[in-house]
C-alpha atoms as a PDB file:
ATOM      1  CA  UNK A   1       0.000   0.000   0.000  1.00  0.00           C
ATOM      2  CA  UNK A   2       2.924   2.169   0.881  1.00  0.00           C
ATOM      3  CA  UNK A   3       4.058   1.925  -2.473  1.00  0.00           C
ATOM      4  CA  UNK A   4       1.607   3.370  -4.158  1.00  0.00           C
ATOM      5  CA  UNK A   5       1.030   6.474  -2.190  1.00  0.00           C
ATOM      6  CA  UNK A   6       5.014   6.963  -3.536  1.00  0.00           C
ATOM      7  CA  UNK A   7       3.525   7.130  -6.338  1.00  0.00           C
ATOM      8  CA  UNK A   8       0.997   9.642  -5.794  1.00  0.00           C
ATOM      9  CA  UNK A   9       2.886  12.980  -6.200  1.00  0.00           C
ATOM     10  CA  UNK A  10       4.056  11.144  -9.382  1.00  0.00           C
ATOM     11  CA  UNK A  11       0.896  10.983 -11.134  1.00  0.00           C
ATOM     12  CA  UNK A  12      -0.670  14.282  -9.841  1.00  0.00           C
ATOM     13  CA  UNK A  13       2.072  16.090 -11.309  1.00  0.00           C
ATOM     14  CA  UNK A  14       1.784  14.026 -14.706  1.00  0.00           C
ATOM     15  CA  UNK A  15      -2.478  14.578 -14.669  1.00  0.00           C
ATOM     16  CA  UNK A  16      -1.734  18.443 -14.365  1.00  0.00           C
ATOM     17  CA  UNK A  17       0.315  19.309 -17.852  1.00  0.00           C
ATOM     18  CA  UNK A  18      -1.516  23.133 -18.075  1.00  0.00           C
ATOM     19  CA  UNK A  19      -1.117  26.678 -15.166  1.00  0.00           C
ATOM     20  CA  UNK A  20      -4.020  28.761 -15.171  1.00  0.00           C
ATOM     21  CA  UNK A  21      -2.857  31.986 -16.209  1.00  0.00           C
ATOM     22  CA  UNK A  22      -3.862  35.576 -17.769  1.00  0.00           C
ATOM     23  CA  UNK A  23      -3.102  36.879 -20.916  1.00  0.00           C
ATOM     24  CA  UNK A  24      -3.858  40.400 -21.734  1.00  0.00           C
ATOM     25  CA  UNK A  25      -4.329  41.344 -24.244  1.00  0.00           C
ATOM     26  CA  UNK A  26      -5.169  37.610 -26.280  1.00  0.00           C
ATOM     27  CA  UNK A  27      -5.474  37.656 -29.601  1.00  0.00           C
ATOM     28  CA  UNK A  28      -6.489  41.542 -29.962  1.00  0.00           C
ATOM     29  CA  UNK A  29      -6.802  44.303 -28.378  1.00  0.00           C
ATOM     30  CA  UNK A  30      -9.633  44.933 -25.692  1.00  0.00           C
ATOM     31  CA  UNK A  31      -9.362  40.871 -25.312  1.00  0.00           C
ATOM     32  CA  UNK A  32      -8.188  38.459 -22.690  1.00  0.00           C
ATOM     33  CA  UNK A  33      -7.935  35.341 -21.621  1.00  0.00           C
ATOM     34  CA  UNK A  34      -7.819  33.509 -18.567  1.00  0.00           C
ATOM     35  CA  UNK A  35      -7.570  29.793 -17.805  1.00  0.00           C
ATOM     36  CA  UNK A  36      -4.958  26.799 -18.415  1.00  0.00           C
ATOM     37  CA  UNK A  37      -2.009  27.685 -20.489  1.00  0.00           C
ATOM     38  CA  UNK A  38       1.065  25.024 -21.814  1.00  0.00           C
ATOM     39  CA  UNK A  39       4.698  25.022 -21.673  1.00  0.00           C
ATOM     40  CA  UNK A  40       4.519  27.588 -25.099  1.00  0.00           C
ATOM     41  CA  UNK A  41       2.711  30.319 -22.859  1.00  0.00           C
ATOM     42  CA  UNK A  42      -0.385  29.763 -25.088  1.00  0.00           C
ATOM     43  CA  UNK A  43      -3.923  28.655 -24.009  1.00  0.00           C
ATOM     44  CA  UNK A  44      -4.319  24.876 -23.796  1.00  0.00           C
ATOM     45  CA  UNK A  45      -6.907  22.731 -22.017  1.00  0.00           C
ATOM     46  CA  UNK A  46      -9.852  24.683 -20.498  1.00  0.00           C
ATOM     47  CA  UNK A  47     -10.401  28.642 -20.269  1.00  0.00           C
ATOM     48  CA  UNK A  48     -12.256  31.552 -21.071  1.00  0.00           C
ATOM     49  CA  UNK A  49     -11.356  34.425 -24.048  1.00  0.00           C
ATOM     50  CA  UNK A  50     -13.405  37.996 -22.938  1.00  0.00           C
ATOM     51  CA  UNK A  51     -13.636  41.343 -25.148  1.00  0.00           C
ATOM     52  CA  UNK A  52     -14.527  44.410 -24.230  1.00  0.00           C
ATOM     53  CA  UNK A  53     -17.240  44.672 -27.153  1.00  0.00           C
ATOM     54  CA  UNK A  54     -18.999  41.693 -25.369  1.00  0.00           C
ATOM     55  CA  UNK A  55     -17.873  38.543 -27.625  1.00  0.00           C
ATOM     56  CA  UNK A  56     -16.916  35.437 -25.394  1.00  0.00           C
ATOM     57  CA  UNK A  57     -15.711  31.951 -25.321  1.00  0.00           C
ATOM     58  CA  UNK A  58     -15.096  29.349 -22.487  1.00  0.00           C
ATOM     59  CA  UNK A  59     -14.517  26.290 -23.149  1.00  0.00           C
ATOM     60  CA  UNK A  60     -11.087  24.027 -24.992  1.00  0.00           C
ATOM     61  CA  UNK A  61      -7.920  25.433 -26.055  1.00  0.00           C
ATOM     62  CA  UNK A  62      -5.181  23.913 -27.675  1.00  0.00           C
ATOM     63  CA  UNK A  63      -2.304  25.492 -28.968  1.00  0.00           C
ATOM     64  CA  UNK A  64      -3.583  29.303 -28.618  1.00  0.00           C
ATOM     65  CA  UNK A  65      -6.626  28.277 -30.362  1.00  0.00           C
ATOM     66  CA  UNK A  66     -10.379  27.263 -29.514  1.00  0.00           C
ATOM     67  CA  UNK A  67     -10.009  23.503 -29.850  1.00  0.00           C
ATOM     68  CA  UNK A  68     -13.096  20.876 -28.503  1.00  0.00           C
ATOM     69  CA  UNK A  69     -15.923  21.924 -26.446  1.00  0.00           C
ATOM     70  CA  UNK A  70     -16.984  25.864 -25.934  1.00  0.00           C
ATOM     71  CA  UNK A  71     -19.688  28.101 -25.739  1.00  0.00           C
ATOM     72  CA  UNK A  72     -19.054  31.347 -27.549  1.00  0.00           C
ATOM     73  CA  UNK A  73     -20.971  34.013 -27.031  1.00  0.00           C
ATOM     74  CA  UNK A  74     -21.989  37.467 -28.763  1.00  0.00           C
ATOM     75  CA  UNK A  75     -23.352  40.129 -27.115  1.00  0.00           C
ATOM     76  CA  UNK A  76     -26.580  42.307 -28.061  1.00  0.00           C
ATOM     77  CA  UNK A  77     -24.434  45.619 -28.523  1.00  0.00           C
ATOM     78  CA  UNK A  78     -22.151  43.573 -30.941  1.00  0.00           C
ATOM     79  CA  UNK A  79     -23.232  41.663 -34.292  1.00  0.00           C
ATOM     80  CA  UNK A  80     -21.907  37.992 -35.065  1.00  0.00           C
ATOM     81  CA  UNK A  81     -21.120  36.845 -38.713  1.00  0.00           C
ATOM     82  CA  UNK A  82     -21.116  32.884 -38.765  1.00  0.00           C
ATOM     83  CA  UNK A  83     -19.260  31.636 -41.881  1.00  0.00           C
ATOM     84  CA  UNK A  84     -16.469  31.383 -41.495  1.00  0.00           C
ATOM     85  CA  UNK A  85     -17.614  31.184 -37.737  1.00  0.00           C
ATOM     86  CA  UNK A  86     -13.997  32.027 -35.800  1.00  0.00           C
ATOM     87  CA  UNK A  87     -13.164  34.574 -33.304  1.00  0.00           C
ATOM     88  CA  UNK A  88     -13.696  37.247 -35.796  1.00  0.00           C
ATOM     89  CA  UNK A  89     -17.233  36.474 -36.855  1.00  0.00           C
ATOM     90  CA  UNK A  90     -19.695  39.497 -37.229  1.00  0.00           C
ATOM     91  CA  UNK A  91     -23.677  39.584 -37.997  1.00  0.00           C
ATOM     92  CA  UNK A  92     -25.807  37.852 -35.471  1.00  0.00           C
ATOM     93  CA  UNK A  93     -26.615  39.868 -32.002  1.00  0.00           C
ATOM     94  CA  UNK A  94     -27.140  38.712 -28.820  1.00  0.00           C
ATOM     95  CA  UNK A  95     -26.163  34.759 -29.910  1.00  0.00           C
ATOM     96  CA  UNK A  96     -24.866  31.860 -27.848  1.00  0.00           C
ATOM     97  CA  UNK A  97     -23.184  29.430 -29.974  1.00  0.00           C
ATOM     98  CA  UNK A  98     -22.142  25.784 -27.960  1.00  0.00           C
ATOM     99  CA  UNK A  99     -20.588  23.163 -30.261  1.00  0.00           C
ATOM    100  CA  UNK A 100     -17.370  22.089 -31.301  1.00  0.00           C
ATOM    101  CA  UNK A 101     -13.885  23.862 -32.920  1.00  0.00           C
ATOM    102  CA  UNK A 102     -11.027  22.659 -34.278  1.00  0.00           C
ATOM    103  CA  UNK A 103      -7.714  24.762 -34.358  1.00  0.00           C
ATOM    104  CA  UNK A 104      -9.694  27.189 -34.132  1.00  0.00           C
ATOM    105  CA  UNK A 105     -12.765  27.385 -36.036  1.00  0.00           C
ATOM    106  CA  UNK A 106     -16.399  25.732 -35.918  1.00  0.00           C
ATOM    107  CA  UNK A 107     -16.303  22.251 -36.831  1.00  0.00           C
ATOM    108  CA  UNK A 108     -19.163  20.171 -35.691  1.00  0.00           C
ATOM    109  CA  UNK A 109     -22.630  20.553 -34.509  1.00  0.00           C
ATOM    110  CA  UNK A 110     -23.579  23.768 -33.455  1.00  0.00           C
ATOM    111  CA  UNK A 111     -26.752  25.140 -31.546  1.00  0.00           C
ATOM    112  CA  UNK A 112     -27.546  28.613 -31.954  1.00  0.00           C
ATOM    113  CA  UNK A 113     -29.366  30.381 -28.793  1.00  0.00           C
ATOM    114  CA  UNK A 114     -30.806  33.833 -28.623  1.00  0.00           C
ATOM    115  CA  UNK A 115     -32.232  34.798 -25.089  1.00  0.00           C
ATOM    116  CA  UNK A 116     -31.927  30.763 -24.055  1.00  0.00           C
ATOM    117  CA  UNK A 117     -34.025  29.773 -26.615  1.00  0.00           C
ATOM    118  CA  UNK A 118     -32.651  27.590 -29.672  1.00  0.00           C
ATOM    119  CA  UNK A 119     -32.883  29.268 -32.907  1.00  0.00           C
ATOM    120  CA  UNK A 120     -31.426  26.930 -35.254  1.00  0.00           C
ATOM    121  CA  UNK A 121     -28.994  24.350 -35.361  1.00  0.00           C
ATOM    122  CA  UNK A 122     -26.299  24.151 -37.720  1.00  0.00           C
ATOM    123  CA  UNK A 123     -23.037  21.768 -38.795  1.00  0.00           C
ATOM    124  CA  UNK A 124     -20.158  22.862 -39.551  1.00  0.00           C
ATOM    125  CA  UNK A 125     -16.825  22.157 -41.425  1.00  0.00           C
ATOM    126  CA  UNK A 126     -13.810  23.819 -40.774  1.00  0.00           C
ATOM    127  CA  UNK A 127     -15.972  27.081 -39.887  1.00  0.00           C
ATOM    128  CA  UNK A 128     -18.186  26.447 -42.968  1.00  0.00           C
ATOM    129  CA  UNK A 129     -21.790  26.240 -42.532  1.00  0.00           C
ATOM    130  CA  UNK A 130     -22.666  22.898 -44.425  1.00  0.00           C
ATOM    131  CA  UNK A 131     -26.658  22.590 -42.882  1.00  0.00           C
ATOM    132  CA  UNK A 132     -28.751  24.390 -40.934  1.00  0.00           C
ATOM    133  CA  UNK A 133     -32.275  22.950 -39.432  1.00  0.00           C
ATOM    134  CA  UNK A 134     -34.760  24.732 -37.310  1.00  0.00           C
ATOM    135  CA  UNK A 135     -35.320  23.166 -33.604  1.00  0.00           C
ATOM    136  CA  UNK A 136     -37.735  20.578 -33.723  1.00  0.00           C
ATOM    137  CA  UNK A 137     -40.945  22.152 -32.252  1.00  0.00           C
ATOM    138  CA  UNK A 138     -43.093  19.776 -28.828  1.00  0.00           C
END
């Protein structure tokens, strides 16, 4: 039993690769981020990216870039443009997009919210909008 508690330490430090961190400014100006960075200095595992205009995003990082899981989110004083849906997008207001990136951009299934209601639901490939459905109505 001894033995393994040894071993503890061990694989604590190995389970935590990623420090939590700030980075201002992230990406551009009026931006930051906050949450697990790796050895480069850029974001990697879980976090959130905030800008002053309102956009958001927590969720997966990897290698400076939204990567897995996140909820992005747009604010009603700021317009959202979806294709190709990234960091920069501009169009939509007041949107809450949760799906899946991939260095970076939307790839996946995507459900679009507007004042917690579901709008639409889209999938995505490489930040390009391939379908979009309504939500099925009860």
């Amino acid at each position: 039993m001894m033995k393994y508690l040894a071993l503890l330490p061990i694989a604590f430090m190995l389970g935590t690769p990623a420090i939590a961190e700030t980075i201002n400014p992230y990406q551009e100006k009026g931006c930051a981020y906050d949450g697990d960075v790796g050895k480069d200095g850029k974001p990697a595992g879980k976090g959130t990216w905030r800008c002053q205009d309102g956009r958001s995003y927590t969720g997966a990082f990897k290698n400076g870039k939204f990567d897995g899981q996140g909820v992005y989110t747009v604010s009603a004083n700021r317009e959202t443009f979806i294709e190709p849906f990234n960091s920069n997008s501009t169009k939509f207001r007041n949107m809450v997009l949760s799906g899946t990136f991939k260095k970076g951009l939307a790839h996946g299934k995507f459900t679009a919210s507007q004042n917690g209601e579901t709008v639409f639901i889209m999938k995505c490939e490489n930040g390009m909008i391939k379908e979009v459905k309504l939500p099925k109505t009860k």
